[in-house]
PDB file of N, CA and C in Angstrom:
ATOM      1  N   UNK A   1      11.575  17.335  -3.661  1.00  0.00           N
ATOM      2  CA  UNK A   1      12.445  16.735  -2.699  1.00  0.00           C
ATOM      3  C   UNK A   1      11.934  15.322  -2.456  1.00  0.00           C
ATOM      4  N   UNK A   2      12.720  14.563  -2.309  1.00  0.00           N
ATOM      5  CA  UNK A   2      12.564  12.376  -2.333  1.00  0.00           C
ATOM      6  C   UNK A   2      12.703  12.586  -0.670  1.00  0.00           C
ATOM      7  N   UNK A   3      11.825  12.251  -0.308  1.00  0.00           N
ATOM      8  CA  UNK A   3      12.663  11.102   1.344  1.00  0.00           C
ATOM      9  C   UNK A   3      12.321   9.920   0.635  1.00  0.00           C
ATOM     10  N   UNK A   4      13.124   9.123   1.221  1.00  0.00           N
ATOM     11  CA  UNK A   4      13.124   7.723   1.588  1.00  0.00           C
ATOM     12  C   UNK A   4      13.955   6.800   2.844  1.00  0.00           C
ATOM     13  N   UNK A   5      12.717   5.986   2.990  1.00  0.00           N
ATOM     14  CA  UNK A   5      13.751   4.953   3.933  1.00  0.00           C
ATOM     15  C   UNK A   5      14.679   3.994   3.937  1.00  0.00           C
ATOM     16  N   UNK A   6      14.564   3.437   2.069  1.00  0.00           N
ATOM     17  CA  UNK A   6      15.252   2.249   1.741  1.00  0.00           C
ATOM     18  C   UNK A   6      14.541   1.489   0.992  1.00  0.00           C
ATOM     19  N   UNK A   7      13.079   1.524   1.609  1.00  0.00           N
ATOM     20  CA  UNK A   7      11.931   0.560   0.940  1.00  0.00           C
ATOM     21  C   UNK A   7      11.157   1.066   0.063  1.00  0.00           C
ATOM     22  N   UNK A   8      10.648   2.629   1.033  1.00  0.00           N
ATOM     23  CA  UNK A   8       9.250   3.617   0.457  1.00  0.00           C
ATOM     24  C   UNK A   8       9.877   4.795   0.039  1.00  0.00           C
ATOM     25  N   UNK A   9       9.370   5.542  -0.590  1.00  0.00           N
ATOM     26  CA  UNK A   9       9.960   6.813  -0.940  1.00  0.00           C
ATOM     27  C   UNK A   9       8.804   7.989  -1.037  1.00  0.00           C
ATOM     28  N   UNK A  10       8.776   9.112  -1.287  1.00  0.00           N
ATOM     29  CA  UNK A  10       7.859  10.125  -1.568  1.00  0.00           C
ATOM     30  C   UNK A  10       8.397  11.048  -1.871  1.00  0.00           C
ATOM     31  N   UNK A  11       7.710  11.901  -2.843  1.00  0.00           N
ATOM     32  CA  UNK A  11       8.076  12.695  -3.048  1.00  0.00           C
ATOM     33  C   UNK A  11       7.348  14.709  -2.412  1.00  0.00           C
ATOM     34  N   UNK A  12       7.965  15.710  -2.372  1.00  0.00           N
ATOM     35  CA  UNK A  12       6.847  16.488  -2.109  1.00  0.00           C
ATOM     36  C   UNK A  12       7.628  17.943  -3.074  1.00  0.00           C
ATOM     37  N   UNK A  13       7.041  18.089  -3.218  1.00  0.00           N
ATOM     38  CA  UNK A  13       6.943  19.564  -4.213  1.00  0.00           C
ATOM     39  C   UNK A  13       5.812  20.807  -3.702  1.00  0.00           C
ATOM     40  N   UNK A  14       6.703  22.094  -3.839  1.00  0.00           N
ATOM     41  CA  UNK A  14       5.619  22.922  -3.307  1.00  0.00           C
ATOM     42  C   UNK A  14       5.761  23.898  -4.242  1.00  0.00           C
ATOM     43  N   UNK A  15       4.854  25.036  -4.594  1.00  0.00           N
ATOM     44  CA  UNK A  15       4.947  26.201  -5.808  1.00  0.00           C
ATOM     45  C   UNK A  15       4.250  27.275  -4.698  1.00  0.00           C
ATOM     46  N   UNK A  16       3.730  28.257  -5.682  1.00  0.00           N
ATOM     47  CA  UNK A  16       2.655  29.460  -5.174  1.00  0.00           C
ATOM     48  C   UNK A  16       1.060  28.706  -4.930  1.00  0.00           C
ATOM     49  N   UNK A  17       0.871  29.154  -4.373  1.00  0.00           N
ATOM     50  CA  UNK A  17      -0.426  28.963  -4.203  1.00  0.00           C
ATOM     51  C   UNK A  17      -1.677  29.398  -5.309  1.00  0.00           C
ATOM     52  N   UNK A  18      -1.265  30.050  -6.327  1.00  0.00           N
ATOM     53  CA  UNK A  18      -1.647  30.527  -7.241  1.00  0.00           C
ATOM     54  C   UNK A  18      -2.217  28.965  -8.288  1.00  0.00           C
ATOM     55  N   UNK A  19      -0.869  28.118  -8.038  1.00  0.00           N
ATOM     56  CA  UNK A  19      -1.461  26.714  -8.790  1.00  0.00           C
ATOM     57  C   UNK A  19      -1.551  25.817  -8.254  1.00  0.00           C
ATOM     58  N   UNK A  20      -2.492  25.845  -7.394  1.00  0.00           N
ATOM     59  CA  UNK A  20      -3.372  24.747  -6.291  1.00  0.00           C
ATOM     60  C   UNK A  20      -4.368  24.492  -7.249  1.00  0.00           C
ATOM     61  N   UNK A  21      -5.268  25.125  -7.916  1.00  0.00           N
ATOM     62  CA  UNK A  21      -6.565  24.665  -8.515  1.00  0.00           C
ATOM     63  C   UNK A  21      -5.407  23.855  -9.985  1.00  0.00           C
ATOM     64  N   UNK A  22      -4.494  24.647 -10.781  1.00  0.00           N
ATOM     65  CA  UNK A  22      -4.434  23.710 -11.710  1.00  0.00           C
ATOM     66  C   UNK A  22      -3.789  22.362 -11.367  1.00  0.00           C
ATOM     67  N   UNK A  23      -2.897  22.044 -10.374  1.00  0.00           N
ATOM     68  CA  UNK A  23      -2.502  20.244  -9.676  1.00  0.00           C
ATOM     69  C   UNK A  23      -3.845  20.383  -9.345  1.00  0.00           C
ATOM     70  N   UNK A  24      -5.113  20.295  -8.991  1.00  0.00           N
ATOM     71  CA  UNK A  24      -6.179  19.756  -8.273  1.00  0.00           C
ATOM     72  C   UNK A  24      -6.777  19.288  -9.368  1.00  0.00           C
ATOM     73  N   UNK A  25      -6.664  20.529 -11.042  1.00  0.00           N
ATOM     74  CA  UNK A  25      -7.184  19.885 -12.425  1.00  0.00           C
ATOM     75  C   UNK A  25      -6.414  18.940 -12.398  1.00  0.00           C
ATOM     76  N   UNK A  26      -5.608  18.746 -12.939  1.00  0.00           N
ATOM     77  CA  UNK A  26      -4.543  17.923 -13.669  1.00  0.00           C
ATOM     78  C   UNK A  26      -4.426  16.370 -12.658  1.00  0.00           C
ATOM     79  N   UNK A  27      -4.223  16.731 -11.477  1.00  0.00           N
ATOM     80  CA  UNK A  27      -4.543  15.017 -10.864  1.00  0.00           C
ATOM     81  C   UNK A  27      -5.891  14.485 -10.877  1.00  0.00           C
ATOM     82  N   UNK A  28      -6.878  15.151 -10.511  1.00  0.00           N
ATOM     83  CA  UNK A  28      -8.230  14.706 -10.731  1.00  0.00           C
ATOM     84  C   UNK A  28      -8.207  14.004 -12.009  1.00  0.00           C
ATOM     85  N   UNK A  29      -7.933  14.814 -13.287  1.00  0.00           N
ATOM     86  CA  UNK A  29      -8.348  13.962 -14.299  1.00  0.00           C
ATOM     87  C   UNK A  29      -7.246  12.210 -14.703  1.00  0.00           C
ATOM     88  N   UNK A  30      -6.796  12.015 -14.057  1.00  0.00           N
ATOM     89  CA  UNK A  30      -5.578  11.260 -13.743  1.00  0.00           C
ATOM     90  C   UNK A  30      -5.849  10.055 -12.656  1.00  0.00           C
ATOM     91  N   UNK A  31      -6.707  10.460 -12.016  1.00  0.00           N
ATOM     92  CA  UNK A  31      -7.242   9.512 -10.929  1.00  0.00           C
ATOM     93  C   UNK A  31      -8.664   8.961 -11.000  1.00  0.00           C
ATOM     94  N   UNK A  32      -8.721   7.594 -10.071  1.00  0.00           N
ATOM     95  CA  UNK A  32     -10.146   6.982  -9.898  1.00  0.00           C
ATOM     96  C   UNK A  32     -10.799   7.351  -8.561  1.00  0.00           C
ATOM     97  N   UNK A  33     -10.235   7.959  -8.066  1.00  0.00           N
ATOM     98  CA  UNK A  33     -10.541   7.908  -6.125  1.00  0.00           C
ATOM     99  C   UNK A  33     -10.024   8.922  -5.582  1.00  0.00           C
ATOM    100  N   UNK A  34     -10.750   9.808  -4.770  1.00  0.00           N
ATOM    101  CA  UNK A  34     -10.202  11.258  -4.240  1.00  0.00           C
ATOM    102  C   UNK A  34     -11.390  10.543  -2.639  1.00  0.00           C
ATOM    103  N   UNK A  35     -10.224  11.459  -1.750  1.00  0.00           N
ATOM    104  CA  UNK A  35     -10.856  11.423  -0.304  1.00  0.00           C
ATOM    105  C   UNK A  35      -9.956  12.578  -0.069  1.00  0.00           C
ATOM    106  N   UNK A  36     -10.900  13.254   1.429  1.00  0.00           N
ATOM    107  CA  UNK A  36     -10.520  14.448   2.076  1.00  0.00           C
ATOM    108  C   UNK A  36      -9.817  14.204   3.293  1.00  0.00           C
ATOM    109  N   UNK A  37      -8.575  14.460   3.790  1.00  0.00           N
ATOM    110  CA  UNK A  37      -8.346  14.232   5.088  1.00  0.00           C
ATOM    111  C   UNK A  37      -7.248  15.665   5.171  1.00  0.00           C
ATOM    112  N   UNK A  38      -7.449  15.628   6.871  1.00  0.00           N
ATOM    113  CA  UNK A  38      -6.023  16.403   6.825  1.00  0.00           C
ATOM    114  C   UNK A  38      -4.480  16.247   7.350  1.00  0.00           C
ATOM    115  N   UNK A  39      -3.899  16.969   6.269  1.00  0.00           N
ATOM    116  CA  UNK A  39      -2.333  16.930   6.967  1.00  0.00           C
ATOM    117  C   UNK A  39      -1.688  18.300   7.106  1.00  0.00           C
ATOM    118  N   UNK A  40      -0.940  18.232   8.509  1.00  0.00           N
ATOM    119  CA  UNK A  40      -0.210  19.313   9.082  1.00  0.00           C
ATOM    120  C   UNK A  40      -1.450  20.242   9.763  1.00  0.00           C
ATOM    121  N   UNK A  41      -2.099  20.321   9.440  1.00  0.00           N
ATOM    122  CA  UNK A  41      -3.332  21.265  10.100  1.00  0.00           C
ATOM    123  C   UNK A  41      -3.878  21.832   8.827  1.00  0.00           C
ATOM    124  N   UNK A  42      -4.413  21.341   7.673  1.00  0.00           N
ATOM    125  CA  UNK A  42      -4.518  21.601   7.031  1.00  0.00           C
ATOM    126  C   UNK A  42      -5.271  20.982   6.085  1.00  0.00           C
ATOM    127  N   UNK A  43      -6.981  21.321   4.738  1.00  0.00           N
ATOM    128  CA  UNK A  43      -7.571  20.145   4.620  1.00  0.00           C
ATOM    129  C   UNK A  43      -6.796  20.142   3.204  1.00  0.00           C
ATOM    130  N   UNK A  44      -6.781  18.850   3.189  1.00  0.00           N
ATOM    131  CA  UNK A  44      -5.794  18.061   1.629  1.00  0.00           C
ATOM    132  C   UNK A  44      -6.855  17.143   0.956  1.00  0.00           C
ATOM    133  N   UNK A  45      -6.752  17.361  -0.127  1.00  0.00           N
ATOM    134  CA  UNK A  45      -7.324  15.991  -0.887  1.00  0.00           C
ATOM    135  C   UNK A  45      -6.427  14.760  -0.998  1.00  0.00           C
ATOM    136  N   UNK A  46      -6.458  13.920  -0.909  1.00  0.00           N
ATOM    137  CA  UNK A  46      -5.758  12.739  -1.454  1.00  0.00           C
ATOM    138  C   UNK A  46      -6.626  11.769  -2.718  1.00  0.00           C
ATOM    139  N   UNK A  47      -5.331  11.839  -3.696  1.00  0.00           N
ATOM    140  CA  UNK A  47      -5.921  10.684  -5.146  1.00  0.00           C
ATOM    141  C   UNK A  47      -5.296   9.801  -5.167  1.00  0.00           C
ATOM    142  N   UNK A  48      -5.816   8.796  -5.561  1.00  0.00           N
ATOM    143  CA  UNK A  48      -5.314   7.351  -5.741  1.00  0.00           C
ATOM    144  C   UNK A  48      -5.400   7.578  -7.178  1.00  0.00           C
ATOM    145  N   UNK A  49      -4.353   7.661  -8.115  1.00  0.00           N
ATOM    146  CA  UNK A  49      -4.199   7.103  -9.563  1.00  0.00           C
ATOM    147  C   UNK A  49      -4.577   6.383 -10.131  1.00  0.00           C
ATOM    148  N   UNK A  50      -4.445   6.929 -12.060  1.00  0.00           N
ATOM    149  CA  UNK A  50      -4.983   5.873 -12.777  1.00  0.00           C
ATOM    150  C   UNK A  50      -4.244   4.107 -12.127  1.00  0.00           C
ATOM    151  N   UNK A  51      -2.998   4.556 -12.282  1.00  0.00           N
ATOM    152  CA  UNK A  51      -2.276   3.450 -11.523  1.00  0.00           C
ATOM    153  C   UNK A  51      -2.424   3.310  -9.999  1.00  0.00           C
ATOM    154  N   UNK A  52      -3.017   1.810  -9.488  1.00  0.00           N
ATOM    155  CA  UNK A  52      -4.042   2.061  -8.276  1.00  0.00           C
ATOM    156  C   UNK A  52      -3.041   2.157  -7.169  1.00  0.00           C
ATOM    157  N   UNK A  53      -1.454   1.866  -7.355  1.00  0.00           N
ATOM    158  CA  UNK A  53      -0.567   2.182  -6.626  1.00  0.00           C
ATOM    159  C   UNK A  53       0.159   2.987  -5.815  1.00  0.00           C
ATOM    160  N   UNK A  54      -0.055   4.463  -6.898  1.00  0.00           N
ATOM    161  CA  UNK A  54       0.149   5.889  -6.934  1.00  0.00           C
ATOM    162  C   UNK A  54      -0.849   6.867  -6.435  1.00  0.00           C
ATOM    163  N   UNK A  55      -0.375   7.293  -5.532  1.00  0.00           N
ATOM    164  CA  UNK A  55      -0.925   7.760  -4.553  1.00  0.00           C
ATOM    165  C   UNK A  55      -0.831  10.113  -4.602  1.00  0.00           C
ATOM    166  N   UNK A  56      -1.505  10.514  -4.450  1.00  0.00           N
ATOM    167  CA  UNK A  56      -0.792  11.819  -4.206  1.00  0.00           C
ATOM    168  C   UNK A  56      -2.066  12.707  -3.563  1.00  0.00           C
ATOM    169  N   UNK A  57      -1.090  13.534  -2.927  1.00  0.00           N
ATOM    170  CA  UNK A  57      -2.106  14.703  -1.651  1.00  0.00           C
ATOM    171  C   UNK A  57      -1.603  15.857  -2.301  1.00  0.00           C
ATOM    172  N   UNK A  58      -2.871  16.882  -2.205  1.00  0.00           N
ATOM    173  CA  UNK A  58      -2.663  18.153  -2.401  1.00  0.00           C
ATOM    174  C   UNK A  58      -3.609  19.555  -1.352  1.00  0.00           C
ATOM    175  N   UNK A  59      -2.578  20.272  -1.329  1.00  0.00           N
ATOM    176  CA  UNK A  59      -3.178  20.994   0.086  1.00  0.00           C
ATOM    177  C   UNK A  59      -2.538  22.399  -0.296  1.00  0.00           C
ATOM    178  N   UNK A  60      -2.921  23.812   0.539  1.00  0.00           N
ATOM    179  CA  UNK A  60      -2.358  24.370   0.581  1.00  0.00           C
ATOM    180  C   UNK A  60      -1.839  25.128   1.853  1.00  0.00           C
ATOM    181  N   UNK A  61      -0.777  25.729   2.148  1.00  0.00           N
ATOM    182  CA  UNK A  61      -0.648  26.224   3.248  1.00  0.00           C
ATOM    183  C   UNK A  61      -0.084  27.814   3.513  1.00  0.00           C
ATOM    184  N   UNK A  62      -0.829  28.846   3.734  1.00  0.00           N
ATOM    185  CA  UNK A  62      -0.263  30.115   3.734  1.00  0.00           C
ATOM    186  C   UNK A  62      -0.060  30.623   2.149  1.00  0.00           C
ATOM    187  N   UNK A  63       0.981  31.199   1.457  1.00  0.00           N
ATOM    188  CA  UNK A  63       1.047  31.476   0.264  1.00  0.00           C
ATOM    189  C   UNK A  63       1.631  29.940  -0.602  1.00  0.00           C
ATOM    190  N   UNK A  64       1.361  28.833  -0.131  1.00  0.00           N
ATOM    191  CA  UNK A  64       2.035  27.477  -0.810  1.00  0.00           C
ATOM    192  C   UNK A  64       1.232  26.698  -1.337  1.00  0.00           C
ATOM    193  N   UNK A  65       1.333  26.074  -2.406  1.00  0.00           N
ATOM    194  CA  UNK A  65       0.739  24.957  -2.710  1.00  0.00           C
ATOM    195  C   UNK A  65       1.864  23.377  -2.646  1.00  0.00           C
ATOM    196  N   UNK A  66       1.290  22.900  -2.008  1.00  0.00           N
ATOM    197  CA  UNK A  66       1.841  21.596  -1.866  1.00  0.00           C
ATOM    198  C   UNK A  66       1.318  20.243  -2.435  1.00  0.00           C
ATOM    199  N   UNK A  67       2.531  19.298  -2.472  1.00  0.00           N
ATOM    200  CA  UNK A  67       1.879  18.230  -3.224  1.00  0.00           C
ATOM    201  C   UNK A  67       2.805  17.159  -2.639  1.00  0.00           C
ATOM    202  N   UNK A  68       2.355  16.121  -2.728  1.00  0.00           N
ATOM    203  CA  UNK A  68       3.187  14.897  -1.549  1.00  0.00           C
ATOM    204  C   UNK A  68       2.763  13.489  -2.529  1.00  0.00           C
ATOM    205  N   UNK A  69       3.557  12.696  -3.191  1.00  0.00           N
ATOM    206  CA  UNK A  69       3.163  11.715  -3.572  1.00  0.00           C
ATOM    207  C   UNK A  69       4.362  10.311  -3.924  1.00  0.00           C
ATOM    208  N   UNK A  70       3.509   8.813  -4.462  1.00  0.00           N
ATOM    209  CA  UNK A  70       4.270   8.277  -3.962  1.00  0.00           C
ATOM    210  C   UNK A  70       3.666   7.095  -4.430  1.00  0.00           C
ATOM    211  N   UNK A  71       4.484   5.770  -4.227  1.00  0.00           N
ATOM    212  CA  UNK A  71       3.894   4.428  -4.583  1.00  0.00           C
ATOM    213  C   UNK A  71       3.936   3.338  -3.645  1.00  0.00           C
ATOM    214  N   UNK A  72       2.542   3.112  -2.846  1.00  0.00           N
ATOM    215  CA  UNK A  72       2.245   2.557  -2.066  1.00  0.00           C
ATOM    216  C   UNK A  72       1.337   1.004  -2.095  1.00  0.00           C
ATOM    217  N   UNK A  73       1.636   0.175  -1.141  1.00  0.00           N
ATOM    218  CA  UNK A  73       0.781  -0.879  -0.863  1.00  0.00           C
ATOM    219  C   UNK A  73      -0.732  -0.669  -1.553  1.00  0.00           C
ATOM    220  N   UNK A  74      -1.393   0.550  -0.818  1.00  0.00           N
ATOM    221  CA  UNK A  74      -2.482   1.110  -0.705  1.00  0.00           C
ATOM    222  C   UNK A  74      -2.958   2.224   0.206  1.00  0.00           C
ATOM    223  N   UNK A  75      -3.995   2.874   0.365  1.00  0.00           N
ATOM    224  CA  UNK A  75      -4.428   3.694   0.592  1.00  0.00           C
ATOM    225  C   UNK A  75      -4.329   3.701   2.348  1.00  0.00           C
ATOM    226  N   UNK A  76      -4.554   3.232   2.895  1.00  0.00           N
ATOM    227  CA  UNK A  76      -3.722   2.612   4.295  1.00  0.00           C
ATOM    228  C   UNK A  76      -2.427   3.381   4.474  1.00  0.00           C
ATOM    229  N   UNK A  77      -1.913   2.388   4.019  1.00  0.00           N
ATOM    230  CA  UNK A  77      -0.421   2.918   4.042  1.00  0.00           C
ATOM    231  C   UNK A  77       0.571   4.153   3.766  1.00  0.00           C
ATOM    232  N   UNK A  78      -0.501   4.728   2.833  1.00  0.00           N
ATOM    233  CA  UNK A  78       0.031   6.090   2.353  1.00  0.00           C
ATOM    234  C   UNK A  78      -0.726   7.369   3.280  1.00  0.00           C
ATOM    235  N   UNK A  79      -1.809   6.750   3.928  1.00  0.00           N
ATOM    236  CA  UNK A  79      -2.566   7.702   4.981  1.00  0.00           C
ATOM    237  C   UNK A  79      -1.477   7.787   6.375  1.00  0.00           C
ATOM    238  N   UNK A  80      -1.332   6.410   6.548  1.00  0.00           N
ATOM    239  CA  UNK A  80      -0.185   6.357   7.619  1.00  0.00           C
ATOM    240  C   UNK A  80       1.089   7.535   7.645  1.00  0.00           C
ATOM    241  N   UNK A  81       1.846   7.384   6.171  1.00  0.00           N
ATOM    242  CA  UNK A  81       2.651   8.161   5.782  1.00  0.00           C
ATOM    243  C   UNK A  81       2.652   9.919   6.216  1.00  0.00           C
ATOM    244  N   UNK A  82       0.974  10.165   5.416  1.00  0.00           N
ATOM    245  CA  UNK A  82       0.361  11.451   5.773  1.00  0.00           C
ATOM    246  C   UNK A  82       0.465  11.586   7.139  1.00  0.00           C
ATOM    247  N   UNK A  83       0.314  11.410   7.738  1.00  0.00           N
ATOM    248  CA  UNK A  83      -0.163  11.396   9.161  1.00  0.00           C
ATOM    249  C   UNK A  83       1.260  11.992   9.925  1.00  0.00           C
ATOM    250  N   UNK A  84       2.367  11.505   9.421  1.00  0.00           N
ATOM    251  CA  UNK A  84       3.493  11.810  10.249  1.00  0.00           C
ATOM    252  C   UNK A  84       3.837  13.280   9.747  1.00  0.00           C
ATOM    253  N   UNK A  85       3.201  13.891   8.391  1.00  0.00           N
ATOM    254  CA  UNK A  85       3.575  15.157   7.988  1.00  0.00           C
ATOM    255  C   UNK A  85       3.188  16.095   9.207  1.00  0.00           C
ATOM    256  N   UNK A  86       4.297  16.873   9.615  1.00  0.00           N
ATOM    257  CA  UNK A  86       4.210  18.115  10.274  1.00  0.00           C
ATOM    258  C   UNK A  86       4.988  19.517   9.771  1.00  0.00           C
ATOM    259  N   UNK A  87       4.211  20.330  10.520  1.00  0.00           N
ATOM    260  CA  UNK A  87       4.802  21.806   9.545  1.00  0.00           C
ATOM    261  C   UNK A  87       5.810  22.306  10.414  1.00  0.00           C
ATOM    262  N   UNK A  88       6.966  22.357   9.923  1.00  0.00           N
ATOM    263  CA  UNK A  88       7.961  22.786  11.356  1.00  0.00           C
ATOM    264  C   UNK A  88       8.480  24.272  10.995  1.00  0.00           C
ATOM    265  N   UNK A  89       9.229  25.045  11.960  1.00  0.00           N
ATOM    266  CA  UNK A  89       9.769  26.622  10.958  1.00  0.00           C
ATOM    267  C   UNK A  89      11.169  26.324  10.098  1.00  0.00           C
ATOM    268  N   UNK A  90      11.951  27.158   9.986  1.00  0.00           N
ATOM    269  CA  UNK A  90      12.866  27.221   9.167  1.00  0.00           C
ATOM    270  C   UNK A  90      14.355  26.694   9.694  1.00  0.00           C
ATOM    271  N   UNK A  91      14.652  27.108  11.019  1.00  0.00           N
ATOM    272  CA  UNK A  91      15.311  26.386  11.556  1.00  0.00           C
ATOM    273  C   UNK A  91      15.319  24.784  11.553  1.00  0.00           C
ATOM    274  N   UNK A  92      14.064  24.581  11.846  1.00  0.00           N
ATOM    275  CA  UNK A  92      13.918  22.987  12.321  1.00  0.00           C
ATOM    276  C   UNK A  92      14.372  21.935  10.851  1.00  0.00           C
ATOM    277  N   UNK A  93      13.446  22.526   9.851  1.00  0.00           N
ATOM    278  CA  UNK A  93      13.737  22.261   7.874  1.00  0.00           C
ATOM    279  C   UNK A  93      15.420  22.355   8.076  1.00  0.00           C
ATOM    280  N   UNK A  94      15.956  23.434   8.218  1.00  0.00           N
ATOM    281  CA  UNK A  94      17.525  23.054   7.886  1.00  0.00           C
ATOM    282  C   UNK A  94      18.397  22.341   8.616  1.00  0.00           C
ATOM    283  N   UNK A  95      17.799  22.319   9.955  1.00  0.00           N
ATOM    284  CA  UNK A  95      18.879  20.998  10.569  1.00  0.00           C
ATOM    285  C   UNK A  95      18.441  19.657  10.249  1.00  0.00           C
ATOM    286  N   UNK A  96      17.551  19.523   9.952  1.00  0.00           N
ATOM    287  CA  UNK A  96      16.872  18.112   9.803  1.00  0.00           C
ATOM    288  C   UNK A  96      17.629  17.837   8.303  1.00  0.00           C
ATOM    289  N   UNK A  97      18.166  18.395   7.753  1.00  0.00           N
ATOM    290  CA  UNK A  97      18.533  18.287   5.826  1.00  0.00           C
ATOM    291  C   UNK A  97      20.077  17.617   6.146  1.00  0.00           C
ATOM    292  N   UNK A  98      20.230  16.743   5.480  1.00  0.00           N
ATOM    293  CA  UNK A  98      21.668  15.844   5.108  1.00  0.00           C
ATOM    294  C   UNK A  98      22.804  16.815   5.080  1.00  0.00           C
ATOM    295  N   UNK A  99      23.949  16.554   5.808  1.00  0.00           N
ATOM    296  CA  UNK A  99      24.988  17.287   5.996  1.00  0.00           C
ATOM    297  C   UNK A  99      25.754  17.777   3.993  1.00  0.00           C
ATOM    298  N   UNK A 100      25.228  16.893   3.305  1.00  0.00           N
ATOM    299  CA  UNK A 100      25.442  17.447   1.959  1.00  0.00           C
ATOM    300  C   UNK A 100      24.971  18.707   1.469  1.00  0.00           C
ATOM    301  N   UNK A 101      23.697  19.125   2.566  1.00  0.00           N
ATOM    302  CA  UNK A 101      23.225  20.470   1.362  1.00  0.00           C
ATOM    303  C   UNK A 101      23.729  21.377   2.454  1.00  0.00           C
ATOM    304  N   UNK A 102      23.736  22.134   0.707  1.00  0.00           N
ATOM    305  CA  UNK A 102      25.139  23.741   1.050  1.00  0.00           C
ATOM    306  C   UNK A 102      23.389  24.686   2.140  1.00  0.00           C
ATOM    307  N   UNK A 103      24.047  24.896   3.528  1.00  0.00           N
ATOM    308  CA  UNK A 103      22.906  25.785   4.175  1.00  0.00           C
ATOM    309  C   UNK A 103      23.530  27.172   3.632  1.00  0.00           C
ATOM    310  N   UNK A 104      22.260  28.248   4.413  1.00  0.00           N
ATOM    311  CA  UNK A 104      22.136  29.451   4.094  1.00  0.00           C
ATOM    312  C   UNK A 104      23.361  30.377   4.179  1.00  0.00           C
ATOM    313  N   UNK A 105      23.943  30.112   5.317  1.00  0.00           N
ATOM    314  CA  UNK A 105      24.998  30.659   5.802  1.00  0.00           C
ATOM    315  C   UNK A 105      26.219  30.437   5.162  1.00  0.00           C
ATOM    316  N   UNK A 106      26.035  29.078   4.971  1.00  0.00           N
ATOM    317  CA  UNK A 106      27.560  28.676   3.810  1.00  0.00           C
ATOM    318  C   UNK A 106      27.665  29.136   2.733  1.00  0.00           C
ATOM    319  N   UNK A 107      26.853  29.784   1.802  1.00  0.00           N
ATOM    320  CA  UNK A 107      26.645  29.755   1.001  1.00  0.00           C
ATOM    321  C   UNK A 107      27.758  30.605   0.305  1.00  0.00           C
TER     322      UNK A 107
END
């Protein structure tokens, strides 16, 4: 799934939690710079890419693996980004979604 504002964009993708260690292989070897912080209540790594632009967090939450990434100023700026991530329930996820996607009920 893309948000964007116009300017910045990100992306976030989530699977099983089962492949948290292989995204943790696969970006590590891909990156120059890993730091620990957390987002949502939760501890995440964040990598800065071979490309020093590209940015991406990986965390997991409950049975999820998550991944959040993106092309930023710098490392600043993409922490900022992090920072506004919150974990909301299921209700809150579907009203917040663009009157384009087909909800549960419509379906």
């Amino acid at each position: 799934m893309t948000f964007s504002n116009g300017r910045r964009s990100i992306d976030l993708y989530w699977s099983s939690a089962a492949e948290h260690r292989g995204n943790l292989r696969s970006i590590r070897r891909d990156s120059q710079a890993a730091w620990s912080l957390p987002i949502a209540g939760e501890r995440a790594t964040l990598f800065q890419r071979s490309d020093p632009a590209e940015f991406t967090a990986v965390w997991t939450a409950d049975n999820r693996a998550l991944l959040v990434g993106g092309r930023f100023d710098g490392v600043d700026e993409y922490r900022s980004i992090l920072a506004s991530v919150r974990r909301v329930d299921v209700n809150a996820w579907l009203s917040a979604l663009p009157k384009s996607v087909v909800q549960p009920y419509a379906r």
